[in-house]
C-alpha atoms as a PDB file:
ATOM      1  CA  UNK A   1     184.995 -17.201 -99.172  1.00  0.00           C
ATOM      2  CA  UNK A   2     185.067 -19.630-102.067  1.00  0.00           C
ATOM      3  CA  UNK A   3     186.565 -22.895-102.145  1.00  0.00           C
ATOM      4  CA  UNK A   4     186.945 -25.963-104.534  1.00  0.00           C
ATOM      5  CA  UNK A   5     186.728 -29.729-102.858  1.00  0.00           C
ATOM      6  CA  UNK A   6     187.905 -32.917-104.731  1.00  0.00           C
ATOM      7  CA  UNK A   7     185.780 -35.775-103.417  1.00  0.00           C
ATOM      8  CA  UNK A   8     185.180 -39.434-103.666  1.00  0.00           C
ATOM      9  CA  UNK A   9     182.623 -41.532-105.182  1.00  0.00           C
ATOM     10  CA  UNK A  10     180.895 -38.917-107.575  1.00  0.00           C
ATOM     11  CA  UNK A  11     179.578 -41.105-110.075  1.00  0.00           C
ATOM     12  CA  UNK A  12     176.842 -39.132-112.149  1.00  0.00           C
ATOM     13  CA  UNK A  13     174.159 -36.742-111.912  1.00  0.00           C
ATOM     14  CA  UNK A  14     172.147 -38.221-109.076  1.00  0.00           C
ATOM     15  CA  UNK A  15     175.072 -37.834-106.910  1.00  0.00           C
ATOM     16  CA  UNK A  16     175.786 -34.509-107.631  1.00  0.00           C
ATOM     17  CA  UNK A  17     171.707 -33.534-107.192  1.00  0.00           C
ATOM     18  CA  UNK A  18     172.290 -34.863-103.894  1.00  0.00           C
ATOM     19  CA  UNK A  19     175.217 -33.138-103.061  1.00  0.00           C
ATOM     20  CA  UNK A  20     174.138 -30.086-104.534  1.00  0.00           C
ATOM     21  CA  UNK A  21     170.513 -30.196-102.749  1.00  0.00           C
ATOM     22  CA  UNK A  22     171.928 -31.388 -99.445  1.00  0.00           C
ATOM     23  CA  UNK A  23     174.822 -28.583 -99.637  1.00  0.00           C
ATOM     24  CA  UNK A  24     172.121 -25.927-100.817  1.00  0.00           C
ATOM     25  CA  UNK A  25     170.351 -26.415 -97.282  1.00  0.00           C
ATOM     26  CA  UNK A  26     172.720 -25.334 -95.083  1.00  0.00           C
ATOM     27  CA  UNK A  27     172.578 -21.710 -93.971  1.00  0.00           C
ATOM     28  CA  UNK A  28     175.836 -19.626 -94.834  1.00  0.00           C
ATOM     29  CA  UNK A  29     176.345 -21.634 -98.264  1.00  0.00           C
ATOM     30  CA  UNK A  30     175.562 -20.699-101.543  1.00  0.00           C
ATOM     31  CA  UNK A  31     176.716 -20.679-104.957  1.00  0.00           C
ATOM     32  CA  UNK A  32     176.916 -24.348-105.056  1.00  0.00           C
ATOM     33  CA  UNK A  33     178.826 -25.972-108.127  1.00  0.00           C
ATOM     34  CA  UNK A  34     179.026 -29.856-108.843  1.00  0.00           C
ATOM     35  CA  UNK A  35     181.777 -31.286-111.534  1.00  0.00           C
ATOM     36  CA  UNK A  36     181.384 -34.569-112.434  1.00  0.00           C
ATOM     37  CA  UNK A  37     184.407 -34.358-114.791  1.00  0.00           C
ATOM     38  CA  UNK A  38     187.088 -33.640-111.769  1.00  0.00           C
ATOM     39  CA  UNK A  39     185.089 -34.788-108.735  1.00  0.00           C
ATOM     40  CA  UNK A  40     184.520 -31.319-107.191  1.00  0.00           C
ATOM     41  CA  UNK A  41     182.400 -29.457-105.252  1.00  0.00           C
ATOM     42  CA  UNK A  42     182.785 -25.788-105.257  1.00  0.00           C
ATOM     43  CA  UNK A  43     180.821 -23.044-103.234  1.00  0.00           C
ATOM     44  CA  UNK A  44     180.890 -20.235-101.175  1.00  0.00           C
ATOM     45  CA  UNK A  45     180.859 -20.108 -97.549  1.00  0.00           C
ATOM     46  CA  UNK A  46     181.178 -17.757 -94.858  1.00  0.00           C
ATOM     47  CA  UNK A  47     183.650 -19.340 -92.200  1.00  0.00           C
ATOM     48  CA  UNK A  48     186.254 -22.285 -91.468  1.00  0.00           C
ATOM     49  CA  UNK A  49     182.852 -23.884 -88.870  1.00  0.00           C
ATOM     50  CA  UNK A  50     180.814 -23.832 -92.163  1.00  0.00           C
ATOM     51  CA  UNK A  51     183.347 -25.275 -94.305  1.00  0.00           C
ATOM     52  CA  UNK A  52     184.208 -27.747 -91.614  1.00  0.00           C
ATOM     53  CA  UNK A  53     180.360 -28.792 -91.503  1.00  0.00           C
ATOM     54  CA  UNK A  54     180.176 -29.524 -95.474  1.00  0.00           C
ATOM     55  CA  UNK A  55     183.068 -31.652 -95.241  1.00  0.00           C
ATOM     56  CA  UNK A  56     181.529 -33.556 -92.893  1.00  0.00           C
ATOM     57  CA  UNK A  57     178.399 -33.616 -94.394  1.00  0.00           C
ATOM     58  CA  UNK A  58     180.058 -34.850 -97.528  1.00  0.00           C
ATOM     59  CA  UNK A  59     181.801 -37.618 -95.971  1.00  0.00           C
ATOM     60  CA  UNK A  60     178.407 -38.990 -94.277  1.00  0.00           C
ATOM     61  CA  UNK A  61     176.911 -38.780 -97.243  1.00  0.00           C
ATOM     62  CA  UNK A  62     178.938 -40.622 -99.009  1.00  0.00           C
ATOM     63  CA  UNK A  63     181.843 -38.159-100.328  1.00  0.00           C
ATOM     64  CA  UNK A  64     184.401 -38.068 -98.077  1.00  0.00           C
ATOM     65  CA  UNK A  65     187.438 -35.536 -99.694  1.00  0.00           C
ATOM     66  CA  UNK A  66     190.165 -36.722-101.719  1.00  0.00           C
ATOM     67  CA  UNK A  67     192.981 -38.650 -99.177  1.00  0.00           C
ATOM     68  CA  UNK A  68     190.480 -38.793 -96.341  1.00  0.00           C
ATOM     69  CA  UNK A  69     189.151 -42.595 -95.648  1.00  0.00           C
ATOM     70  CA  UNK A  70     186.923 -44.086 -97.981  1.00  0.00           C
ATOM     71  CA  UNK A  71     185.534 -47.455 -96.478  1.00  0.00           C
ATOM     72  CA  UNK A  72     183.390 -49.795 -98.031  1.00  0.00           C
ATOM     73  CA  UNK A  73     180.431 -48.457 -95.823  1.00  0.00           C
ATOM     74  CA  UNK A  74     181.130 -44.803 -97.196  1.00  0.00           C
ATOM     75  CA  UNK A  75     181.108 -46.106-100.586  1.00  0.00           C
ATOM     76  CA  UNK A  76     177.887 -47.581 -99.820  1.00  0.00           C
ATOM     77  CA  UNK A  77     176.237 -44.462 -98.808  1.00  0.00           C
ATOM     78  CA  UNK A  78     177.554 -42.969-102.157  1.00  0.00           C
ATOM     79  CA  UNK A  79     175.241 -45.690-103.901  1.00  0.00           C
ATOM     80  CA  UNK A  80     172.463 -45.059-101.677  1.00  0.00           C
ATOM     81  CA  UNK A  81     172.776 -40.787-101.934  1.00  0.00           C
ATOM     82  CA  UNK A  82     173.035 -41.891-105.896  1.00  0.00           C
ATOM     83  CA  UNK A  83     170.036 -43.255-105.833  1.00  0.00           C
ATOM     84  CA  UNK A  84     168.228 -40.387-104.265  1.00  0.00           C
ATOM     85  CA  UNK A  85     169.382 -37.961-106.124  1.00  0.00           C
ATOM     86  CA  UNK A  86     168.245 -39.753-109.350  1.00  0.00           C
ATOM     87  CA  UNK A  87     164.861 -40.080-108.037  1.00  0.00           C
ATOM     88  CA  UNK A  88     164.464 -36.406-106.970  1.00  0.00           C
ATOM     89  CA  UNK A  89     165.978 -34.956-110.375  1.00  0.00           C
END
């Protein structure tokens, strides 16, 4: 299955390296896709347990989906995930 996620806090490139590396790991996902332009994440996936698992990967690092919470300390591990992702490109 395919699906398209708008998230929170993409800023730039480093954020999407990190989503996109982080995402890449995880057995039973592929085809990942990062648009800085709209905030999404697309990929594939093979089941509603993976799909579950990126979300919640996303929000602890930092990208919570569109209308789910977005506190200050979620925002702040955007920044930091930012930051990684710059230094690893």
């Amino acid at each position: 299955m395919k699906t398209t996620l708008e998230i929170q806090n993409l800023k730039c490139g480093g954020c999407a390296n990190t989503i996109s590396t982080k995402l890449s790991e995880l057995e039973f996902v592929d085809n990942v896709e990062i648009n800085n332009n709209d905030n999404t994440v697309t990929f594939s996936y093979e089941n509603e347990e993976t799909l579950n698992i990126v979300k919640s990967l996303l929000a602890k690092l930092g990208y919570p989906e569109v209308g789910d919470k977005n506190a200050l300390s979620t925002k702040a591990k955007s920044f930091v995930s930012c930051a990684i992702g710059r230094m690893n490109k």
